[in-house]
Protein backbone atom coordinates (compact mmCIF):
# COMPACT_ATOMS: atom_id res chain seq x y z
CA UNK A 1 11.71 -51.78 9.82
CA UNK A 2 15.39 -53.34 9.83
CA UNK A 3 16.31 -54.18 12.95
CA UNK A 4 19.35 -52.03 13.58
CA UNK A 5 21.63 -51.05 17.00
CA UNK A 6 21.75 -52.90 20.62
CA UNK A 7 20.53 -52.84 24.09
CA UNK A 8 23.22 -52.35 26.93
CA UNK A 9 22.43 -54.13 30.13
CA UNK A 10 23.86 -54.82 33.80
CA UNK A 11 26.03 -57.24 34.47
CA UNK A 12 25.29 -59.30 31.33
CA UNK A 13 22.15 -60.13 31.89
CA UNK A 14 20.98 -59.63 28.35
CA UNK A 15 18.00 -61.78 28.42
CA UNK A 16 16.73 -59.89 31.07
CA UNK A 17 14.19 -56.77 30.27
CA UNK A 18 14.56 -55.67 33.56
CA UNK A 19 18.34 -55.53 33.10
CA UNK A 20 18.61 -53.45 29.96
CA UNK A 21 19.43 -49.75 30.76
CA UNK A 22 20.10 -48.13 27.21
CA UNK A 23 19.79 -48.42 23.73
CA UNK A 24 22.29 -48.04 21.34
CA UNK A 25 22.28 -47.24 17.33
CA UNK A 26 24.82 -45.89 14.89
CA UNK A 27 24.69 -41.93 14.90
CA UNK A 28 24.63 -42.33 10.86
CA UNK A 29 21.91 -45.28 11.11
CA UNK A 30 19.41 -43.62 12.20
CA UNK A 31 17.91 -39.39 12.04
CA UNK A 32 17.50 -38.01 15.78
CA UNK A 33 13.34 -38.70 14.79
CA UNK A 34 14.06 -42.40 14.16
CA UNK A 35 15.76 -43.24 17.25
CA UNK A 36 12.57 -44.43 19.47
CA UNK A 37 11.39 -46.25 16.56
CA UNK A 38 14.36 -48.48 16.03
CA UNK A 39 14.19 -48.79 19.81
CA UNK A 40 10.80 -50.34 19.76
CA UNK A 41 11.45 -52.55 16.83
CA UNK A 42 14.54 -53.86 18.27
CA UNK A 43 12.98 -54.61 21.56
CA UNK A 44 9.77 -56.28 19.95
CA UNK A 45 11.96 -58.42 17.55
CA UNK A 46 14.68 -59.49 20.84
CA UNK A 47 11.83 -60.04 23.58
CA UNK A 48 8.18 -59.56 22.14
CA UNK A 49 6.76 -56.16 23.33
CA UNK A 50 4.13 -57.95 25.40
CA UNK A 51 6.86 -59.72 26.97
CA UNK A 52 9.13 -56.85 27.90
CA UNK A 53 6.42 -54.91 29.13
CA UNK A 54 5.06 -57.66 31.72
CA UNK A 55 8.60 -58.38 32.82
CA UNK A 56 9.49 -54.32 33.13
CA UNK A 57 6.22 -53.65 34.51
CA UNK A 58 5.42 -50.55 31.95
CA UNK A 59 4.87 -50.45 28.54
CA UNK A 60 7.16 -50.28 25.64
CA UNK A 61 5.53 -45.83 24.88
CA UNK A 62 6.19 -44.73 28.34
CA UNK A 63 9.53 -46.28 28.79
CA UNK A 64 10.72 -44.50 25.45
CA UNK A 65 8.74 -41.46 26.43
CA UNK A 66 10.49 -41.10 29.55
CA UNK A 67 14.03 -41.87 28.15
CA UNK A 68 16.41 -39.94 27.70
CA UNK A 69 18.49 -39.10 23.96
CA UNK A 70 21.90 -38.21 23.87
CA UNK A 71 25.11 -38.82 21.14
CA UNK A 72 28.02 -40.37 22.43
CA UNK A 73 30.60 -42.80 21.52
CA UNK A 74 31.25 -46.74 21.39
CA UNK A 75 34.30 -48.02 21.70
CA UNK A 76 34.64 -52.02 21.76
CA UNK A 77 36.85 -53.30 24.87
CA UNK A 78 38.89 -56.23 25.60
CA UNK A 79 38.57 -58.54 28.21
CA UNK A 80 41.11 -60.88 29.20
CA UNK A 81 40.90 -64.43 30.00
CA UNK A 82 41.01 -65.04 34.10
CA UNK A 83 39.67 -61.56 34.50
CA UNK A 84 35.93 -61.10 36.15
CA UNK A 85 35.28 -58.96 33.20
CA UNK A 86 36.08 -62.07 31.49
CA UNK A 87 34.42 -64.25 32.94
CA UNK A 88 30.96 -61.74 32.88
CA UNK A 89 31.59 -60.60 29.64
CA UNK A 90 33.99 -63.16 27.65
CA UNK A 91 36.26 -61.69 24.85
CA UNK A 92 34.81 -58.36 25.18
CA UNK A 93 32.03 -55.63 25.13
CA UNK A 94 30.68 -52.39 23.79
CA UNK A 95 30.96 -49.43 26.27
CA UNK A 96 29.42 -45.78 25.54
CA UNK A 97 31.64 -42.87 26.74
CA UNK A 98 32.17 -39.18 25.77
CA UNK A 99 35.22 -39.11 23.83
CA UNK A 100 35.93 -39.67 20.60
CA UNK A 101 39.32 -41.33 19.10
CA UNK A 102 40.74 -44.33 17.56
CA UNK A 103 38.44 -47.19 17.58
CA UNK A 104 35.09 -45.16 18.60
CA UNK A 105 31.63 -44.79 16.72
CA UNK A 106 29.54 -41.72 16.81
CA UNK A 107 25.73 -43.43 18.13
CA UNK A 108 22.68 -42.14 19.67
CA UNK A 109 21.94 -43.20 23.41
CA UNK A 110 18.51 -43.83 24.50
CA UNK A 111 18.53 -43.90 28.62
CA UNK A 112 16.16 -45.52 29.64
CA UNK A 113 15.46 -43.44 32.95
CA UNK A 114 12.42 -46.21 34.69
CA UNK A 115 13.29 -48.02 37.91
CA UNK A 116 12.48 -51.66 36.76
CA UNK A 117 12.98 -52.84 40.11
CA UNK A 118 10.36 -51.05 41.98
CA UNK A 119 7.84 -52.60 43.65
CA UNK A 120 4.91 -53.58 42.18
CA UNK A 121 2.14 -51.38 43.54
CA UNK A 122 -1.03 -53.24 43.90
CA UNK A 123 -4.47 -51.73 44.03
């Protein structure tokens, strides 16, 4: 499968799996049915789906399961230099809101609705 869309994560951690919250794909990418597929390949190609599910602590079919689907839109934003933003973010970055106008893309949202920083419960 091409590997197609992007994960949005906290604070710019994006080599963190514990950090990613959504993923995003082109609403004209992908069908509605597709969505959780490209999901999985994208995560399996970026981190290795034995990877991401040790570090998130559940597996790549119940996090999708439990996510959530929605269609927003993506607008790209501007950072500027000496900002925090900046300095987190550098030029720029891809924000999902529910508007549409100048500059946005129609794309799916997949939520992903775990809590990655729960406690590991031991047996």
């Amino acid at each position: 499968m091409k590997i197609i869309g992007q994960l949005y994560c906290t604070d710019g951690c994006v080599n963190s799996a514990r950090d990613q919250t959504q993923y995003v794909v082109g609403f004209n990418e992908v069908g509605k049915n597709q969505v959780k597929k490209s999901c999985m390949a994208y995560i399996d190609d970026y981190f290795g789906e034995k990877n991401f599910e040790e570090e998130r602590g559940i597996s790549l079919k119940e996090l999708l399961n439990s996510s959530e689907l929605s269609i927003s839109y993506e607008r790209y934003v501007p950072c500027k230099k000496g900002s925090d933003d900046y300095d987190c973010w550098g030029n720029g970055r891809f924000m999902t809101g529910y508007s549409s106008g100048k500059g946005a893309k129609k794309v799916w949202v997949l939520l992903f609705k775990d809590d990655p920083y729960k406690e590991a419960q031991h047996g």
